[in-house]
Protein backbone atom coordinates (compact mmCIF):
# COMPACT_ATOMS: atom_id res chain seq x y z
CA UNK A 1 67.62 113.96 81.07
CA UNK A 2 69.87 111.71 83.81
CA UNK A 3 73.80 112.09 84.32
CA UNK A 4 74.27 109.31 82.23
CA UNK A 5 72.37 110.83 79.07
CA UNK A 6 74.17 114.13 79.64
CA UNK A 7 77.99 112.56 79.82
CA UNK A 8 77.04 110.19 76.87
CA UNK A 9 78.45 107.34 78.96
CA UNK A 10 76.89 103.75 79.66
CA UNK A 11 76.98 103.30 83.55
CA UNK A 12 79.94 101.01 83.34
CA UNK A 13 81.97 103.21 81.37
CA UNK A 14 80.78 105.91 83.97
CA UNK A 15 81.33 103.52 87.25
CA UNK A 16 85.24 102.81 85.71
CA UNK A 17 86.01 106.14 85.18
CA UNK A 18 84.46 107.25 88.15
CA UNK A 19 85.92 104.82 90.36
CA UNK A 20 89.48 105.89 88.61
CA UNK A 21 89.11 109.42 89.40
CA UNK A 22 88.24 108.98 93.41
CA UNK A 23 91.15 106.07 94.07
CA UNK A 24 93.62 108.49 92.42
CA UNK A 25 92.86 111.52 94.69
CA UNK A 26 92.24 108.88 97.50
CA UNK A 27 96.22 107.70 97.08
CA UNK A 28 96.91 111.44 96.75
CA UNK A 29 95.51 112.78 99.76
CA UNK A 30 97.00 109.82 101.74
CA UNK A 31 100.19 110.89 100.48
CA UNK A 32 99.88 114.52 101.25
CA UNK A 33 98.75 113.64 104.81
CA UNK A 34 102.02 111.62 105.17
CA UNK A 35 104.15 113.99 103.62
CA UNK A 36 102.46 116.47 105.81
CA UNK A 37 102.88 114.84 109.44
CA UNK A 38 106.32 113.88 107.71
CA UNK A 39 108.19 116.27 105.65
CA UNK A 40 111.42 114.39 105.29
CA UNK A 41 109.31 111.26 103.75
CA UNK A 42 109.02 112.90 99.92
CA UNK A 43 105.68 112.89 97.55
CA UNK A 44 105.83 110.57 94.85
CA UNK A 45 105.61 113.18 91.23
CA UNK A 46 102.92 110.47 90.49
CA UNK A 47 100.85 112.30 93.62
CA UNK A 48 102.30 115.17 93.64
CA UNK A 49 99.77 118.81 93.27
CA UNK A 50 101.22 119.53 90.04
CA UNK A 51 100.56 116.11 88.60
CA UNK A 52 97.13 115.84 89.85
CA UNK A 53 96.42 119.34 88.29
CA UNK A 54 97.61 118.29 85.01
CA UNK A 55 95.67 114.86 85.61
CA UNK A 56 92.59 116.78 87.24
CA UNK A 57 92.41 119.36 83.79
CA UNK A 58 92.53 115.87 81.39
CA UNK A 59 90.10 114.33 83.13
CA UNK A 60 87.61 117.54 82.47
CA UNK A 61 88.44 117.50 78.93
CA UNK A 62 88.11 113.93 78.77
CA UNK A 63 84.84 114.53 80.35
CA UNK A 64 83.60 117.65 78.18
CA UNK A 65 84.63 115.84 75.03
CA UNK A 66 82.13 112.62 76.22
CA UNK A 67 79.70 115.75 76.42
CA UNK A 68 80.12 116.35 72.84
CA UNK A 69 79.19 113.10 70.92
């Protein structure tokens, strides 16, 4: 059985969200590199770790739930 199968998602629906996923944490850790060479230059809560682990932990449900139909 292929990823696809498995995750119950056409590739376009997979491509989207997988595209979403990796631009988000892309803008992230370009942030946190900033904000790390930079401290006084603050993270935007958008980017920030605690939104990414709330965003990170709906994106696995998201993904599990695909899983289930």
């Amino acid at each position: 059985m292929n990823h696809l199968e498995e995750s119950n998602q056409s590739y376009l629906n997979h491509f989207k969200f997988a595209w979403m996923v990796a631009f988000h944490m892309l803008f992230s850790f370009c942030f946190l590199l900033v904000h790390g060479l930079m401290p006084f230059i603050p993270m935007p809560k958008l980017f920030s770790i605690e939104s990414m682990t709330r965003k990170m932990k709906k994106w696995d449900a998201y993904s599990k739930l695909r899983k289930l139909k």
